[in-house]
N, C-alpha and C. Protein backbone atom coordinates (compact mmCIF):
# COMPACT_ATOMS: atom_id res chain seq x y z
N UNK A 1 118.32 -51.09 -3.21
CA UNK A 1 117.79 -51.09 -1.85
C UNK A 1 116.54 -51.95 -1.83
N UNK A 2 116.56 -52.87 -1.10
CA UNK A 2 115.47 -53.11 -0.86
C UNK A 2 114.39 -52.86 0.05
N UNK A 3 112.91 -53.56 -0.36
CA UNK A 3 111.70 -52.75 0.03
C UNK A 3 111.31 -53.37 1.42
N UNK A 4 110.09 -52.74 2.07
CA UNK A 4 109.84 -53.31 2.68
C UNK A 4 109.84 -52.46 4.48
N UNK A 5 109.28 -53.28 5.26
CA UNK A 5 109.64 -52.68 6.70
C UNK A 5 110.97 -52.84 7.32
N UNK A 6 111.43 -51.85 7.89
CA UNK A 6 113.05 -52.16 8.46
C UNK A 6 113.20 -53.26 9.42
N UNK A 7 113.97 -53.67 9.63
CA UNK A 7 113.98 -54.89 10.88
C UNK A 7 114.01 -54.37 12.05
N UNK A 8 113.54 -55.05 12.90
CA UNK A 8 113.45 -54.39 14.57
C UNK A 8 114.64 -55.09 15.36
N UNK A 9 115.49 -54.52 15.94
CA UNK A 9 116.70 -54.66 17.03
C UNK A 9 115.90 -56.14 17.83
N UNK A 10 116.48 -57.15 17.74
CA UNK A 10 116.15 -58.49 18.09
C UNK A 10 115.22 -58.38 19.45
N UNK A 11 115.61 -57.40 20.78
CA UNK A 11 115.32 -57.36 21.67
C UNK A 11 113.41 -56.30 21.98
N UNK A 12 113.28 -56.18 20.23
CA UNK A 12 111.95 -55.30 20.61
C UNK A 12 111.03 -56.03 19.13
N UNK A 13 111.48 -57.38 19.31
CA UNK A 13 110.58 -58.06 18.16
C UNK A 13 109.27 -58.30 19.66
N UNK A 14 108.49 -58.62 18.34
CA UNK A 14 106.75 -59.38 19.54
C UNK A 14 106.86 -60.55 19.68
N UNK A 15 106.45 -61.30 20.41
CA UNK A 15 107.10 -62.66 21.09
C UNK A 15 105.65 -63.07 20.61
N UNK A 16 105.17 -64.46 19.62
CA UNK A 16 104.09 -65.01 19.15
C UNK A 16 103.89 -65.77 20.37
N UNK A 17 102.20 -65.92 21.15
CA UNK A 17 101.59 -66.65 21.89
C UNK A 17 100.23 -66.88 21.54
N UNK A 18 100.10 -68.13 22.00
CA UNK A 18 98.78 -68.54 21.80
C UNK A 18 97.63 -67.99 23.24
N UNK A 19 96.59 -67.83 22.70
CA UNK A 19 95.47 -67.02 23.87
C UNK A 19 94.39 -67.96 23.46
N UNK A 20 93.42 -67.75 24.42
CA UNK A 20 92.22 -68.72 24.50
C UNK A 20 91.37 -67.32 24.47
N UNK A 21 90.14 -67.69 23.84
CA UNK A 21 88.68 -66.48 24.14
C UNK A 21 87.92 -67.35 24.28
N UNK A 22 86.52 -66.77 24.48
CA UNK A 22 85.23 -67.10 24.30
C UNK A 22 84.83 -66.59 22.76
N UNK A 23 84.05 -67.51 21.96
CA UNK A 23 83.80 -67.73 20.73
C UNK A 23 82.72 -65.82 20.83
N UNK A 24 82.25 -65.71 21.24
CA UNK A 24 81.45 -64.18 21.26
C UNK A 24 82.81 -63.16 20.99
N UNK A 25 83.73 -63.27 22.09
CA UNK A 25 84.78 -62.55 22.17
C UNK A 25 85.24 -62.35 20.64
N UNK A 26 85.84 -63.40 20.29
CA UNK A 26 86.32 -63.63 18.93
C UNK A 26 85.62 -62.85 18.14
N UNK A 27 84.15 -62.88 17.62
CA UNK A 27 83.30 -62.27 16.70
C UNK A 27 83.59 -60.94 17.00
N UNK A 28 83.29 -60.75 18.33
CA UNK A 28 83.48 -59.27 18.55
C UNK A 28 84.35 -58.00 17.84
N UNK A 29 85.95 -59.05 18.89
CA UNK A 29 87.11 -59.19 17.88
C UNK A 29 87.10 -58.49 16.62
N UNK A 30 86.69 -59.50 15.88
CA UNK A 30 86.86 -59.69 14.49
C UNK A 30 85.92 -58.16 13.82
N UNK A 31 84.72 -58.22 14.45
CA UNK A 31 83.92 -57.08 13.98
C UNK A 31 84.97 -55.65 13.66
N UNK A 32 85.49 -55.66 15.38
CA UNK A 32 85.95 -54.44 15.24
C UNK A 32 87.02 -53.81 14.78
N UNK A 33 87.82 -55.51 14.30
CA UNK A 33 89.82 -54.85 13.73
C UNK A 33 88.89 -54.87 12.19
N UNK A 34 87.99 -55.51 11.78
CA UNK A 34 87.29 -54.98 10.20
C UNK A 34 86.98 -53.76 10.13
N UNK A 35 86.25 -52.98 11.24
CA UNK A 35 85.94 -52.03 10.99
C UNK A 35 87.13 -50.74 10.90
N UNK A 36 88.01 -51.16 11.95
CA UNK A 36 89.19 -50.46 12.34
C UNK A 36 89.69 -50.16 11.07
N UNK A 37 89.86 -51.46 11.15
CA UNK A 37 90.89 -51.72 9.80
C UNK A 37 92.34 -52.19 10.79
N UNK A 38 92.42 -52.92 11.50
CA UNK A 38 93.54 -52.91 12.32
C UNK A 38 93.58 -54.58 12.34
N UNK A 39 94.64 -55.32 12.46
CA UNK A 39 95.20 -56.53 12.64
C UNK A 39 94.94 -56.97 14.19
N UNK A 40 94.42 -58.04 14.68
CA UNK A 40 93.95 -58.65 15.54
C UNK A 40 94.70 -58.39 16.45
N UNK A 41 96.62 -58.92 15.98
CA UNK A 41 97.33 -58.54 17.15
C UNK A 41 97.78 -57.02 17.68
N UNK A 42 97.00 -56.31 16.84
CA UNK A 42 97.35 -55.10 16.83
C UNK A 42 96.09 -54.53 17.86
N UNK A 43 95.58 -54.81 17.73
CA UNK A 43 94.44 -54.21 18.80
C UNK A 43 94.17 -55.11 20.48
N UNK A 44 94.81 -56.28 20.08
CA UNK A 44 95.03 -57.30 21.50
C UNK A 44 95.71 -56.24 22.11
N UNK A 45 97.61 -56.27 21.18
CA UNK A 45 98.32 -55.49 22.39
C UNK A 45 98.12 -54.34 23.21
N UNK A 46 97.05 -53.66 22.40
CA UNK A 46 96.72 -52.02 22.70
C UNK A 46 95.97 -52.37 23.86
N UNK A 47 95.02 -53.42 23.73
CA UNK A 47 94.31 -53.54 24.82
C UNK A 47 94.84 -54.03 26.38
N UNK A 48 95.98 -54.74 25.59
CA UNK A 48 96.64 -55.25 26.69
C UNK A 48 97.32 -54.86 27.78
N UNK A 49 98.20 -53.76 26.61
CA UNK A 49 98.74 -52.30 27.48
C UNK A 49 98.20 -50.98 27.65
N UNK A 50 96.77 -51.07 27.75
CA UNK A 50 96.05 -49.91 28.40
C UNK A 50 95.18 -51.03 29.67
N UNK A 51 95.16 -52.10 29.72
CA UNK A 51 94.87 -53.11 30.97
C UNK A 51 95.91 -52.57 31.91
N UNK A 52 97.29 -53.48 31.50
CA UNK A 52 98.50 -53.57 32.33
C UNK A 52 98.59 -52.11 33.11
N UNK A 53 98.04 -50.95 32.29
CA UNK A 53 98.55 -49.34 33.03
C UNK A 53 97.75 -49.46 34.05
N UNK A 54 96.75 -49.38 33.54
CA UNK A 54 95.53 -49.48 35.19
C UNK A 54 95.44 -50.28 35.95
N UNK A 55 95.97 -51.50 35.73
CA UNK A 55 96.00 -52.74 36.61
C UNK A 55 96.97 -52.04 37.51
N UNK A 56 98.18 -51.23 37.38
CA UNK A 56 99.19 -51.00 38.16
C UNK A 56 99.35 -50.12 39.06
């Protein structure tokens, strides 16, 4: 068997895009997925979809 993470059903992979910040933003960023301990895109999306809820 091999190791590793299982594959995700084609239709619930993350679609790679490029984003623009402000260079502060970025540091910010960066401060806080170090501290987290969390992956950049991992804390974008969270942010993204606790935006999108309240935006709606």
């Amino acid at each position: 068997m091999a190791g590793g993470r299982p594959k995700k059903d084609q239709d619930k992979k993350c679609v790679r895009q490029n984003i623009t910040m402000e260079p502060d933003q970025l540091e910010r960023l960066i401060v806080y997925c170090q501290r987290e301990e969390r992956p950049l895109s991992w804390v974008i999306r969270k942010a993204l979809e606790k935006y999108l809820d309240e935006a709606a």
